[in-house]
PDB file of N, CA and C in Angstrom:
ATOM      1  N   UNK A   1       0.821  -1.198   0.000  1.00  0.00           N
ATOM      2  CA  UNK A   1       0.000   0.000   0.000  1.00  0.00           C
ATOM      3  C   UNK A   1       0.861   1.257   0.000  1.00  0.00           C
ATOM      4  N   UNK A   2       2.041   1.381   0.948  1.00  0.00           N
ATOM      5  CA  UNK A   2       2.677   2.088   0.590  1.00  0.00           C
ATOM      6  C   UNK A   2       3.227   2.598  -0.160  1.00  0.00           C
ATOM      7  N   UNK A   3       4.133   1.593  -1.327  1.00  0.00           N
ATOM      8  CA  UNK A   3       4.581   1.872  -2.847  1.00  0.00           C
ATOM      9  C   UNK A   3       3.497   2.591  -3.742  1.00  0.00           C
ATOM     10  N   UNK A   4       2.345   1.833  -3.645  1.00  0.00           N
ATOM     11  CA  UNK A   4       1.144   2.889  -4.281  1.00  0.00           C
ATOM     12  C   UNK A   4       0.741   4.106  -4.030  1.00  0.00           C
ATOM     13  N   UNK A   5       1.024   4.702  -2.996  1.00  0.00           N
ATOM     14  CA  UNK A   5       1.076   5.812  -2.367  1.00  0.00           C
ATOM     15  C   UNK A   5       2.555   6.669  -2.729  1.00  0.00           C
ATOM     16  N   UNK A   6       3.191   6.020  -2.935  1.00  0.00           N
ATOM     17  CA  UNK A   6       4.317   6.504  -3.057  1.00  0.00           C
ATOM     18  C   UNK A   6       4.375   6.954  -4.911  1.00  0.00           C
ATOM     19  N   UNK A   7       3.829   6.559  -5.650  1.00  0.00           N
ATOM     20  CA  UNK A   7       3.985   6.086  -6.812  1.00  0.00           C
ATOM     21  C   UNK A   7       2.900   6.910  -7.358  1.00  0.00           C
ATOM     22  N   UNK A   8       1.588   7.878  -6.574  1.00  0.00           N
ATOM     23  CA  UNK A   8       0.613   8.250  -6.864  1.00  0.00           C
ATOM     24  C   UNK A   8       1.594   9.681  -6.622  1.00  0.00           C
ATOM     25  N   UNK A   9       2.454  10.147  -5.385  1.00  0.00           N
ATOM     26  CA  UNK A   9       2.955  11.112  -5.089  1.00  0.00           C
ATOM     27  C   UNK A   9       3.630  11.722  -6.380  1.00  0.00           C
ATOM     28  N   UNK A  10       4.897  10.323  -6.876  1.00  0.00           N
ATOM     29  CA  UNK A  10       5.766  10.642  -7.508  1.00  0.00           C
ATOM     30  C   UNK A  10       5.092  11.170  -8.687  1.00  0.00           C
ATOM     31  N   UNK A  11       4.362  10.272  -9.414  1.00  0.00           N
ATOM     32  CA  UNK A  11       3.592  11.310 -10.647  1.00  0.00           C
ATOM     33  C   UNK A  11       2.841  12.366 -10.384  1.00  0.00           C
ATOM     34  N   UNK A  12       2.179  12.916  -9.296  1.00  0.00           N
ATOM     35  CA  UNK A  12       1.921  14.056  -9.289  1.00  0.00           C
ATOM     36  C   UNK A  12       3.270  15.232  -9.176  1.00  0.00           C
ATOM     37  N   UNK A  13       4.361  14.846  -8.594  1.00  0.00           N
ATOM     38  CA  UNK A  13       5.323  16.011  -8.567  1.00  0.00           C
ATOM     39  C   UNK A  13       5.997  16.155  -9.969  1.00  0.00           C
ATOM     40  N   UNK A  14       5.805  14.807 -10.480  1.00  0.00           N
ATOM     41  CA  UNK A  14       6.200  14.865 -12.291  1.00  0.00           C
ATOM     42  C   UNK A  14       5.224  15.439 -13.154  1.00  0.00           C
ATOM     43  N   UNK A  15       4.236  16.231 -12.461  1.00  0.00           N
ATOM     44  CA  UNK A  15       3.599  16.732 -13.589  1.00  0.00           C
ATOM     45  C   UNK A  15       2.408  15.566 -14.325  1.00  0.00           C
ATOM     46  N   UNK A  16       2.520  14.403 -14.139  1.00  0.00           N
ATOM     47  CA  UNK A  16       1.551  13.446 -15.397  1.00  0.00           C
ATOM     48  C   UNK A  16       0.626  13.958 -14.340  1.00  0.00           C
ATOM     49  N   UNK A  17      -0.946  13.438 -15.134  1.00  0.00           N
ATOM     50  CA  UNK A  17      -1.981  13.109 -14.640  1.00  0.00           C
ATOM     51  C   UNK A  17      -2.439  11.691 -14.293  1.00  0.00           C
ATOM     52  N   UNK A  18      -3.368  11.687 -13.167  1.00  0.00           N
ATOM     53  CA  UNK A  18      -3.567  10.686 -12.803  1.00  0.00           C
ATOM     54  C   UNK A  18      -4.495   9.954 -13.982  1.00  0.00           C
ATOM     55  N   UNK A  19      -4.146   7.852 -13.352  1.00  0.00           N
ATOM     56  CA  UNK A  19      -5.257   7.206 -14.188  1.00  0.00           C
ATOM     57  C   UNK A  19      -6.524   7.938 -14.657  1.00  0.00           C
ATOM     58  N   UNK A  20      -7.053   8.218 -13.386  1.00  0.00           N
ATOM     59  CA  UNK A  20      -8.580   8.974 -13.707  1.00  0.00           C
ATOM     60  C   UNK A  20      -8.641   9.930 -14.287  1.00  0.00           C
ATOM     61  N   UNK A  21      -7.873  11.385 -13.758  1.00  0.00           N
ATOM     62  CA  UNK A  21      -7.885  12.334 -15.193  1.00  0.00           C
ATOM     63  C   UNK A  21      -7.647  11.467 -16.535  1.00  0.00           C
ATOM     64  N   UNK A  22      -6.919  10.543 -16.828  1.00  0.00           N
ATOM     65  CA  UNK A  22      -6.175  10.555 -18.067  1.00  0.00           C
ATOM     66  C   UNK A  22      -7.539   9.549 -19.066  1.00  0.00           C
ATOM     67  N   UNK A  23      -8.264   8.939 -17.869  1.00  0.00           N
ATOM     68  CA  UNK A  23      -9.965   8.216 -18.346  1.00  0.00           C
ATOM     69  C   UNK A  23     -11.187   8.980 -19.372  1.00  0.00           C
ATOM     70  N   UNK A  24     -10.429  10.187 -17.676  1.00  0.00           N
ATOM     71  CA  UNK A  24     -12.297  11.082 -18.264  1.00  0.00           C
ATOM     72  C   UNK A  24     -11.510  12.269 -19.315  1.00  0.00           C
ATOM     73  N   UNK A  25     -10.580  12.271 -19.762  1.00  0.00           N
ATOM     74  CA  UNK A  25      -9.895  12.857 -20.702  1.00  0.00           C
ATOM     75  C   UNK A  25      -9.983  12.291 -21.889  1.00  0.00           C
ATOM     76  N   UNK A  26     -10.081  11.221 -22.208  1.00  0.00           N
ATOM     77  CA  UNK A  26     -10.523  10.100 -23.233  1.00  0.00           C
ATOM     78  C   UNK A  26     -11.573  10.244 -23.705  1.00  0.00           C
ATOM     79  N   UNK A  27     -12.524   9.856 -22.501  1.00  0.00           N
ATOM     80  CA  UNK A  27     -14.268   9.370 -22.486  1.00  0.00           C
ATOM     81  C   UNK A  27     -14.757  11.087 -23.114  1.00  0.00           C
ATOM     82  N   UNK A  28     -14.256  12.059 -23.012  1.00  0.00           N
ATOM     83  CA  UNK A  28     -14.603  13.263 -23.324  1.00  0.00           C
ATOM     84  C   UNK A  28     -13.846  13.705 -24.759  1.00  0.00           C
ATOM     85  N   UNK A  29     -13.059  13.648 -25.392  1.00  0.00           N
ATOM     86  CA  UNK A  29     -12.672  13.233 -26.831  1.00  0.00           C
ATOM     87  C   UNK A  29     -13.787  13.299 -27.860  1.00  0.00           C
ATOM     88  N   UNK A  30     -14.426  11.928 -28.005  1.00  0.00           N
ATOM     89  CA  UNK A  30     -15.884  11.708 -28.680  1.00  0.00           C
ATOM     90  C   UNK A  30     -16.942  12.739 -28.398  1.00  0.00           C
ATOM     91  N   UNK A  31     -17.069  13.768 -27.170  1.00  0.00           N
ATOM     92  CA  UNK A  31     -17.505  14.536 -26.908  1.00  0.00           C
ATOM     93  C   UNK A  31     -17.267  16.071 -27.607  1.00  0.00           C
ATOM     94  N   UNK A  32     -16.073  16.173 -27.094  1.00  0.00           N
ATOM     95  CA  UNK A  32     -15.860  17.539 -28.115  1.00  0.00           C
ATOM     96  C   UNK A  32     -15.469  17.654 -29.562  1.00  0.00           C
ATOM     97  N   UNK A  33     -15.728  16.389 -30.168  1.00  0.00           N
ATOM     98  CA  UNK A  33     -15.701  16.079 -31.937  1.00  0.00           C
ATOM     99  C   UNK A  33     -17.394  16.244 -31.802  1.00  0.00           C
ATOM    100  N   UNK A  34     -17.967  15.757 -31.476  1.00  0.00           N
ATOM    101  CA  UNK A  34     -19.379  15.772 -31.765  1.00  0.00           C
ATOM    102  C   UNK A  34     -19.864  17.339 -31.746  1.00  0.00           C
ATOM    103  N   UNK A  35     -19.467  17.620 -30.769  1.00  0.00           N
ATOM    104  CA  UNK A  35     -19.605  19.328 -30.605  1.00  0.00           C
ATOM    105  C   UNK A  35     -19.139  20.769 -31.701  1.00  0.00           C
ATOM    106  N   UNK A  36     -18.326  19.592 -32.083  1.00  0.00           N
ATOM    107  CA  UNK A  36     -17.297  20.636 -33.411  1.00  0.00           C
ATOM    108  C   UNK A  36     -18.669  20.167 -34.631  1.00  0.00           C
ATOM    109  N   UNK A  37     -18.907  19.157 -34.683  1.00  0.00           N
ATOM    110  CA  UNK A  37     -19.282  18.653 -36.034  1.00  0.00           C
ATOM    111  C   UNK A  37     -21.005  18.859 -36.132  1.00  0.00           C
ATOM    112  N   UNK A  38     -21.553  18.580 -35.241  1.00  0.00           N
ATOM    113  CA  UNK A  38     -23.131  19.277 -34.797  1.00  0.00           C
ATOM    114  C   UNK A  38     -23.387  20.443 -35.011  1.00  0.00           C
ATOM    115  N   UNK A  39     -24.640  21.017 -35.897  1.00  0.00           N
ATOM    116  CA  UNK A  39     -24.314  22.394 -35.890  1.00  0.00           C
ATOM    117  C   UNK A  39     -25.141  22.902 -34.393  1.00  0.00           C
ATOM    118  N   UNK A  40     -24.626  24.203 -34.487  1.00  0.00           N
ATOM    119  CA  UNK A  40     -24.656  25.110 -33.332  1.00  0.00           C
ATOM    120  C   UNK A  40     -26.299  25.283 -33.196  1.00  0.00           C
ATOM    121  N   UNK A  41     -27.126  25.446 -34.233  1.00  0.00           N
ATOM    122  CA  UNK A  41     -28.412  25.649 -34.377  1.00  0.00           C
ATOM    123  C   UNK A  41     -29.128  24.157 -34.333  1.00  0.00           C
ATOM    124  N   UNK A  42     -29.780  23.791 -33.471  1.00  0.00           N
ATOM    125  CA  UNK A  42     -30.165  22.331 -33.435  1.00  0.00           C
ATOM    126  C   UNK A  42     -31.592  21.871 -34.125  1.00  0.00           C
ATOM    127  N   UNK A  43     -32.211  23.104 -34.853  1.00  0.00           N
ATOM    128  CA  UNK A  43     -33.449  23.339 -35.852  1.00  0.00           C
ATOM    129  C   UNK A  43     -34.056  22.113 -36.481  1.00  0.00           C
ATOM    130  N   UNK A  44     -32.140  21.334 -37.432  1.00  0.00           N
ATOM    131  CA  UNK A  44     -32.588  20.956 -38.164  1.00  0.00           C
ATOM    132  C   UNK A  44     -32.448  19.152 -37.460  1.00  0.00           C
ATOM    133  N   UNK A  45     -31.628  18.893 -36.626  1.00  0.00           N
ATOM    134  CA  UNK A  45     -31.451  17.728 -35.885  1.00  0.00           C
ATOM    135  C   UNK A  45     -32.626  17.416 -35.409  1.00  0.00           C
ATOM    136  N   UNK A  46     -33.615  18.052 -34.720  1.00  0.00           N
ATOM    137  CA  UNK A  46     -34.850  17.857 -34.198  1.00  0.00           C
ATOM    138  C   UNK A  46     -35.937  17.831 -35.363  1.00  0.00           C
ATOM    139  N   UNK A  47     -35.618  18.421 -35.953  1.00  0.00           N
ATOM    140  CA  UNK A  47     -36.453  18.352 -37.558  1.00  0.00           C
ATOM    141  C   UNK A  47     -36.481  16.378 -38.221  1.00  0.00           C
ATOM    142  N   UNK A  48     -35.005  16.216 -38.489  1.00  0.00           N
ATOM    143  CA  UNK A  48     -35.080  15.194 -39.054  1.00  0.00           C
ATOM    144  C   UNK A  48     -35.302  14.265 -37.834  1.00  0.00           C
ATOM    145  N   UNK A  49     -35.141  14.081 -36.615  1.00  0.00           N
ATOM    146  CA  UNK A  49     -35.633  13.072 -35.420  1.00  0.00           C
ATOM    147  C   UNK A  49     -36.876  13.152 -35.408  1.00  0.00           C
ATOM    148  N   UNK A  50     -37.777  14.237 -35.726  1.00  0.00           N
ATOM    149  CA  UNK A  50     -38.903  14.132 -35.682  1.00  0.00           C
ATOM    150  C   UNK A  50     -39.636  13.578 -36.857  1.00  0.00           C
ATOM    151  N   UNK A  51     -38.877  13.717 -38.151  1.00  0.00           N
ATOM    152  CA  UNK A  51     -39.410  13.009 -39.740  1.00  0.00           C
ATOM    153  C   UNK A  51     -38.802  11.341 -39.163  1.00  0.00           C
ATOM    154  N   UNK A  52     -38.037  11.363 -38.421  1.00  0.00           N
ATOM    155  CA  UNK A  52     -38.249   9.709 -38.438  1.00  0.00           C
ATOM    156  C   UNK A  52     -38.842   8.978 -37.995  1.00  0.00           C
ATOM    157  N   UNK A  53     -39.227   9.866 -36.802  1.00  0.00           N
ATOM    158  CA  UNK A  53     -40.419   9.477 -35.864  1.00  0.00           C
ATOM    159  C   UNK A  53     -41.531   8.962 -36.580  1.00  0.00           C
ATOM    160  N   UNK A  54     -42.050  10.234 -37.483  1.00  0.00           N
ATOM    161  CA  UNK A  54     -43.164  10.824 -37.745  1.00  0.00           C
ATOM    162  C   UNK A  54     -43.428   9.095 -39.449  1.00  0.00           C
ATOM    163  N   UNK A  55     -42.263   9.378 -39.653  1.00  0.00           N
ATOM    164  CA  UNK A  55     -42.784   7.788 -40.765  1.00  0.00           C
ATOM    165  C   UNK A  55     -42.583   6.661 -39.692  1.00  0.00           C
ATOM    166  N   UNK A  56     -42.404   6.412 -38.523  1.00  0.00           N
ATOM    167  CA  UNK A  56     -42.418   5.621 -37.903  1.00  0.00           C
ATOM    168  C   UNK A  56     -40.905   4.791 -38.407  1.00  0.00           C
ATOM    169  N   UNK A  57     -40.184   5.256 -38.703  1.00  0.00           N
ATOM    170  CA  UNK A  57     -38.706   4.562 -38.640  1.00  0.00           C
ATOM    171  C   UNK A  57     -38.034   4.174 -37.381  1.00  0.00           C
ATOM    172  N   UNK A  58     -38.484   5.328 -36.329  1.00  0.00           N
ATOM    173  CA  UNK A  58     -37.683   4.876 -35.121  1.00  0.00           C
ATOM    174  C   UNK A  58     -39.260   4.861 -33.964  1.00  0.00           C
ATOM    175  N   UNK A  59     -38.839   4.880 -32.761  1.00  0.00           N
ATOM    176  CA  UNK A  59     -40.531   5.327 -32.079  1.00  0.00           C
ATOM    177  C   UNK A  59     -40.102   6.536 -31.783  1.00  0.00           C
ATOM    178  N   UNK A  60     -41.297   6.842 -31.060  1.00  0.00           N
ATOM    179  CA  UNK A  60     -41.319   8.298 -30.290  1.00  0.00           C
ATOM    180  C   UNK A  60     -40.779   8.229 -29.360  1.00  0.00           C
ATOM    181  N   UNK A  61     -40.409   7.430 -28.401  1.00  0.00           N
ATOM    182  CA  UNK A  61     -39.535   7.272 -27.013  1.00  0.00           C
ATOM    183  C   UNK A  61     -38.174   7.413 -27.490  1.00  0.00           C
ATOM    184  N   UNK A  62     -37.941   6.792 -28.934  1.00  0.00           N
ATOM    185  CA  UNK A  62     -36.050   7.228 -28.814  1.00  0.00           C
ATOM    186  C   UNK A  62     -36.023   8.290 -29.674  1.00  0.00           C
ATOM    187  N   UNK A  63     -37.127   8.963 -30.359  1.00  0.00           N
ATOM    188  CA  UNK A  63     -37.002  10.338 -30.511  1.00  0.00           C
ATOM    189  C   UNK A  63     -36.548  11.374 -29.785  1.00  0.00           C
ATOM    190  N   UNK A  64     -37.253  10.940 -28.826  1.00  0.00           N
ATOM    191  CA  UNK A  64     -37.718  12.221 -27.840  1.00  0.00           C
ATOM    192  C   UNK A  64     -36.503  11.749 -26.806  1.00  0.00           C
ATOM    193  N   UNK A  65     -35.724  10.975 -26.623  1.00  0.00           N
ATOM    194  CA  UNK A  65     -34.416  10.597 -25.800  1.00  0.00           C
ATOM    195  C   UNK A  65     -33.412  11.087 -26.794  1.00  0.00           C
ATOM    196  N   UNK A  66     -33.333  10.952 -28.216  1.00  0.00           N
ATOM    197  CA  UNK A  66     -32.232  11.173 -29.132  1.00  0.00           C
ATOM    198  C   UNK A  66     -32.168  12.936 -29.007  1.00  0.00           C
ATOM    199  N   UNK A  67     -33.403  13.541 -28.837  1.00  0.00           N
ATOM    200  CA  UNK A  67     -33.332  15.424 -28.766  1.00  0.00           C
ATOM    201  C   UNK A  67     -32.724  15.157 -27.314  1.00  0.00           C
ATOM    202  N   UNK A  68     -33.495  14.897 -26.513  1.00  0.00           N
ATOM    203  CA  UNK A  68     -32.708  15.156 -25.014  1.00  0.00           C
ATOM    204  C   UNK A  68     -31.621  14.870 -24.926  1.00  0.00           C
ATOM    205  N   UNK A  69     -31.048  14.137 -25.661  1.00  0.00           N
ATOM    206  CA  UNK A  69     -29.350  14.068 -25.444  1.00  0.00           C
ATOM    207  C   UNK A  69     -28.950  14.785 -26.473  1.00  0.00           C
ATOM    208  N   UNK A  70     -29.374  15.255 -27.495  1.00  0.00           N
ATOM    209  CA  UNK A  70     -28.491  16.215 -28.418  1.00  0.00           C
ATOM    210  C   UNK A  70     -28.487  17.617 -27.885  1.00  0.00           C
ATOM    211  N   UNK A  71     -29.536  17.683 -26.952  1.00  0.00           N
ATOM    212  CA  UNK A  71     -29.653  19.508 -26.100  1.00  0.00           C
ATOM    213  C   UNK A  71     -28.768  18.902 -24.894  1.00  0.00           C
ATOM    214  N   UNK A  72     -28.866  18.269 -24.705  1.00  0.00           N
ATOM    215  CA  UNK A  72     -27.838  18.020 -23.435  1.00  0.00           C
ATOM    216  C   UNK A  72     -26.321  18.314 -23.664  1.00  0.00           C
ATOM    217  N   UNK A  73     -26.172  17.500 -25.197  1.00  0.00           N
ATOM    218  CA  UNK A  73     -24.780  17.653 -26.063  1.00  0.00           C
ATOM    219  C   UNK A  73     -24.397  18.767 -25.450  1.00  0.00           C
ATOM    220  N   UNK A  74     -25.121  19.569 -26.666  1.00  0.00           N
ATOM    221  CA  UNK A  74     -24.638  21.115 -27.038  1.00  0.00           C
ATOM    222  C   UNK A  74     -24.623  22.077 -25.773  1.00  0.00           C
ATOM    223  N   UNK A  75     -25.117  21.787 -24.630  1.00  0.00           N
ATOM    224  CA  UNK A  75     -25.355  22.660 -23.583  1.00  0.00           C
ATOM    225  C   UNK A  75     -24.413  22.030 -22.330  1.00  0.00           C
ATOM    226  N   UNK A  76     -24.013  20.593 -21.996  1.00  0.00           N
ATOM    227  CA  UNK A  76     -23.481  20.490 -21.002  1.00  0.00           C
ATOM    228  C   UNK A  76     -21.173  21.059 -20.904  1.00  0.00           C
ATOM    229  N   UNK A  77     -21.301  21.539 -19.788  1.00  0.00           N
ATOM    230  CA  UNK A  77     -20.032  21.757 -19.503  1.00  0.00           C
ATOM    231  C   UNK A  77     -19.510  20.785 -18.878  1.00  0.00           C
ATOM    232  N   UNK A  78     -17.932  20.273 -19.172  1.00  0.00           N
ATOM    233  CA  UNK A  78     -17.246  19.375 -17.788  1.00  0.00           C
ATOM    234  C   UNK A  78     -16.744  20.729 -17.039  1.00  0.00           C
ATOM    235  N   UNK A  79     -17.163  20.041 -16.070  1.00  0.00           N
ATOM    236  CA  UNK A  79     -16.126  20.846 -14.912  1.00  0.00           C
ATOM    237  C   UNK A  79     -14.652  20.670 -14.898  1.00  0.00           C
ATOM    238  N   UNK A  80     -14.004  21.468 -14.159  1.00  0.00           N
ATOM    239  CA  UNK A  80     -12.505  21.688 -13.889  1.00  0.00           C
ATOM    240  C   UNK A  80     -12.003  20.274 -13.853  1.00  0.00           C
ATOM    241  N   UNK A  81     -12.099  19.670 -12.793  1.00  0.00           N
ATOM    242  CA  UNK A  81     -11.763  18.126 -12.674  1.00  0.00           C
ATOM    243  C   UNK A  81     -11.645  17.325 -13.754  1.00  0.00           C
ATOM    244  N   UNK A  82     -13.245  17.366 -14.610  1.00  0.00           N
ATOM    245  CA  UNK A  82     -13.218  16.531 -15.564  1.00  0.00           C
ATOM    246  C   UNK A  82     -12.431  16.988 -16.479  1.00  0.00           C
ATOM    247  N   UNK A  83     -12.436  17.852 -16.643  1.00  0.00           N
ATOM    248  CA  UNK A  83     -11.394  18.171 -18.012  1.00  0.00           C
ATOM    249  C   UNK A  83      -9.939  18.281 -17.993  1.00  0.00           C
ATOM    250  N   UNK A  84      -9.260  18.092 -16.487  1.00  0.00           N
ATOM    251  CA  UNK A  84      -8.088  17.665 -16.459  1.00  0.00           C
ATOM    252  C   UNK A  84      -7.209  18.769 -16.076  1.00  0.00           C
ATOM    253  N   UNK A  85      -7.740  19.776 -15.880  1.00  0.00           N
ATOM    254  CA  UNK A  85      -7.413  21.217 -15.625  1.00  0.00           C
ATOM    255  C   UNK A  85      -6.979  21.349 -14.247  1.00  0.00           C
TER     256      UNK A  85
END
């Protein structure tokens, strides 16, 4: 237990980040490509989720989950922590 402790010290005085920053630094990647590539105006994303709905291609429950996570997209911040800062 000690060496691990010891070994958590040493990379913090070296500057790396820990396992976990170096996780949610990853897992957030796919996040800010989606953000670049989505447009800023979400008009037309809810437009076509709703034409797929609407011919019955997908249902209305993963419609209406596919907008709530695309406004979630475009609107959520990581905090300090998560972003490695």
């Amino acid at each position: 237990m000690a060496t691990a402790a010891k070994g958590t010290e040493e990379s913090a005085e070296q500057g790396r980040p820990e396992p976990a920053e170096q996780i949610a630094a990853a897992i957030l990647i796919p996040v800010d490509v989606a953000r670049r590539v989505l447009p800023e105006n979400g008009l037309p994303i809810y437009l076509g989720i709703g034409a797929l709905a609407l011919v019955d291609l997908i249902d209305w429950p993963v419609a209406v989950a596919a907008g709530l996570g695309y406004y979630v997209l475009k609107r959520w911040k990581p905090t300090e922590s998560a972003a490695g800062h």
